[in-house]
C-alpha atoms as a PDB file:
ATOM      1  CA  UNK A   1      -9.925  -4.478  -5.911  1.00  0.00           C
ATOM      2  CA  UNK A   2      -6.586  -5.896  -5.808  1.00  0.00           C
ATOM      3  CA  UNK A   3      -5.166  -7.513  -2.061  1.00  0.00           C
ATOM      4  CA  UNK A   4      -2.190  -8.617  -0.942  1.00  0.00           C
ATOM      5  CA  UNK A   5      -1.746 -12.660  -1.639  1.00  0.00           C
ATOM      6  CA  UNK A   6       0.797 -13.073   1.282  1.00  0.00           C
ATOM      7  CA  UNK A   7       0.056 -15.801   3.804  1.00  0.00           C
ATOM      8  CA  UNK A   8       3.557 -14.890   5.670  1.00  0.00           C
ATOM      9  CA  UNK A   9       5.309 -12.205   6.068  1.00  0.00           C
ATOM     10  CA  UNK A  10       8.949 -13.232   5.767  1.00  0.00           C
ATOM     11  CA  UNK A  11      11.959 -11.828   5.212  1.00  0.00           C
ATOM     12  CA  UNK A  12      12.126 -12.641   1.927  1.00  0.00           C
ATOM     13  CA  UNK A  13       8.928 -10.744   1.144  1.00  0.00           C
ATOM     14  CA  UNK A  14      10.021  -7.559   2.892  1.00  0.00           C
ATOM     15  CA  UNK A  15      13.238  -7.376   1.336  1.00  0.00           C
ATOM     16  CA  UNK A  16      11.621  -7.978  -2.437  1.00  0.00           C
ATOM     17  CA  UNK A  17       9.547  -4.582  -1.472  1.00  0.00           C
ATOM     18  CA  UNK A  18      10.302  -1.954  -3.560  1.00  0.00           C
ATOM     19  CA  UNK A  19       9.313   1.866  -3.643  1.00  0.00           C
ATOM     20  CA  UNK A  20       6.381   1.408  -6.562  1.00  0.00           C
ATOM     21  CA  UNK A  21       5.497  -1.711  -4.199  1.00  0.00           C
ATOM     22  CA  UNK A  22       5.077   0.157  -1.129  1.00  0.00           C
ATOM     23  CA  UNK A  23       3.083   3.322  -3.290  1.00  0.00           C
ATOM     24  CA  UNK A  24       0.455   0.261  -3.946  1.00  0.00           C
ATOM     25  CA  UNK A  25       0.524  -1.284  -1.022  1.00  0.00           C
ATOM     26  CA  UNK A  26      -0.169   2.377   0.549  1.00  0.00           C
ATOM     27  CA  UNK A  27      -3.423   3.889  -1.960  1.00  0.00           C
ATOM     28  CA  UNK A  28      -4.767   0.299  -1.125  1.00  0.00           C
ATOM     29  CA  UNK A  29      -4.580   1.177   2.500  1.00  0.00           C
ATOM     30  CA  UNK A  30      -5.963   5.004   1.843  1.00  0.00           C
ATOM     31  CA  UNK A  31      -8.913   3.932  -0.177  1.00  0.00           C
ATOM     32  CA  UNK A  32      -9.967   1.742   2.502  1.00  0.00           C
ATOM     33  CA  UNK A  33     -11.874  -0.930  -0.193  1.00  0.00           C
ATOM     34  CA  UNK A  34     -10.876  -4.522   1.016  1.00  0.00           C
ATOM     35  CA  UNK A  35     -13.454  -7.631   0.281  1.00  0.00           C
ATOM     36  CA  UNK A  36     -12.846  -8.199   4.289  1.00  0.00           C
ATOM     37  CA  UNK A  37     -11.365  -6.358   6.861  1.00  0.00           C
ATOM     38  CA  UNK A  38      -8.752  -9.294   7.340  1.00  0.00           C
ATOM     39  CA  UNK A  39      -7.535  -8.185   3.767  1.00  0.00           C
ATOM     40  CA  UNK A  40      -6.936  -4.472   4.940  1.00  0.00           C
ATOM     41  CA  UNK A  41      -5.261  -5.539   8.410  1.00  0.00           C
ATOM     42  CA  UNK A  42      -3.310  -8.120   6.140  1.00  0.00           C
ATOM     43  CA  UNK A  43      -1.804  -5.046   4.595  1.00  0.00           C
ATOM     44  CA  UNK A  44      -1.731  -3.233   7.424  1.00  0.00           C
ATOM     45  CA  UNK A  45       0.803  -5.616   9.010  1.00  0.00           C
ATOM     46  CA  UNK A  46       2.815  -5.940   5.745  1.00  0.00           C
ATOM     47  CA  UNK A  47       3.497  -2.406   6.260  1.00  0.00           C
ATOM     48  CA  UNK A  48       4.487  -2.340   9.550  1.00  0.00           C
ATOM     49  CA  UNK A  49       7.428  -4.667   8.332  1.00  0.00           C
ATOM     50  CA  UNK A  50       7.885  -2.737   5.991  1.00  0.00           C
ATOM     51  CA  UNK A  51       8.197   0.469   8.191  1.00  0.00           C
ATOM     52  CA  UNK A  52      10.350  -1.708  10.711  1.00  0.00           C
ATOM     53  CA  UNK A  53      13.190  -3.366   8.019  1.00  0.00           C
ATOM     54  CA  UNK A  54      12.639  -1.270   5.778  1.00  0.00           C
ATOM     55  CA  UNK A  55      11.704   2.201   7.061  1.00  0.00           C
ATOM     56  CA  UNK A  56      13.313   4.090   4.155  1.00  0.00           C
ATOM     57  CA  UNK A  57       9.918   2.399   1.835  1.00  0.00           C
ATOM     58  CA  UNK A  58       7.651   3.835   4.285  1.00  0.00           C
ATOM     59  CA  UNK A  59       8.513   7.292   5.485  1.00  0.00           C
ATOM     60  CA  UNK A  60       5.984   9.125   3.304  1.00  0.00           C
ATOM     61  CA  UNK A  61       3.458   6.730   4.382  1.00  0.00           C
ATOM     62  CA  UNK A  62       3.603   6.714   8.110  1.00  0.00           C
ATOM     63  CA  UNK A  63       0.291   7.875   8.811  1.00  0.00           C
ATOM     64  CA  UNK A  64      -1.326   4.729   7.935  1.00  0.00           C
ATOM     65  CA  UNK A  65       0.196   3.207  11.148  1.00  0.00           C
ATOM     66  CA  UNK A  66      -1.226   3.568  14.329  1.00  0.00           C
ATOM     67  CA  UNK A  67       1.477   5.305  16.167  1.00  0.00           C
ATOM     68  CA  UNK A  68      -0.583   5.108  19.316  1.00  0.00           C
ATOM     69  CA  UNK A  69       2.296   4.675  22.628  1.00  0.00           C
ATOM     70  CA  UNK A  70       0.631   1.358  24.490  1.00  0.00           C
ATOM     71  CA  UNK A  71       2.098  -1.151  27.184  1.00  0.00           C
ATOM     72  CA  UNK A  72       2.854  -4.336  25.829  1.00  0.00           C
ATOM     73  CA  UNK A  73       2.912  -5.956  29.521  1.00  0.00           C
END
């Protein structure tokens, strides 16, 4: 099982994303088969930033966020 290495999620990282990138980074999310579930919400994140600068990456894999409305107050 293969995770995500990033400590940071910078600009830098989600602007070296690519499409094959974001495929990985998405089947890793679908199968669901992280060491720890820090790993998975590690990725989890990294996709949000990806769907947020980047949302062109991420529009087939959408579903994977929690698109749940909720007050941030």
């Amino acid at each position: 099982m293969k995770s995500t290495n990033y400590n940071k999620i910078s600009e830098e990282l989600v602007n070296s994303f690519n499409e094959e990138m974001t495929c990985e980074l998405a089947k890793r999310l679908e199968d669901e088969n992280y060491a720890s579930p820090f790993d998975g919400l590690k990725d989890w994140h990294l996709l949000r930033a990806l769907a947020i600068n980047r949302p062109e990456l991420t529009s087939n894999y959408i579903h994977l966020l929690d698109q749940e409305p909720f007050d941030e107050n």
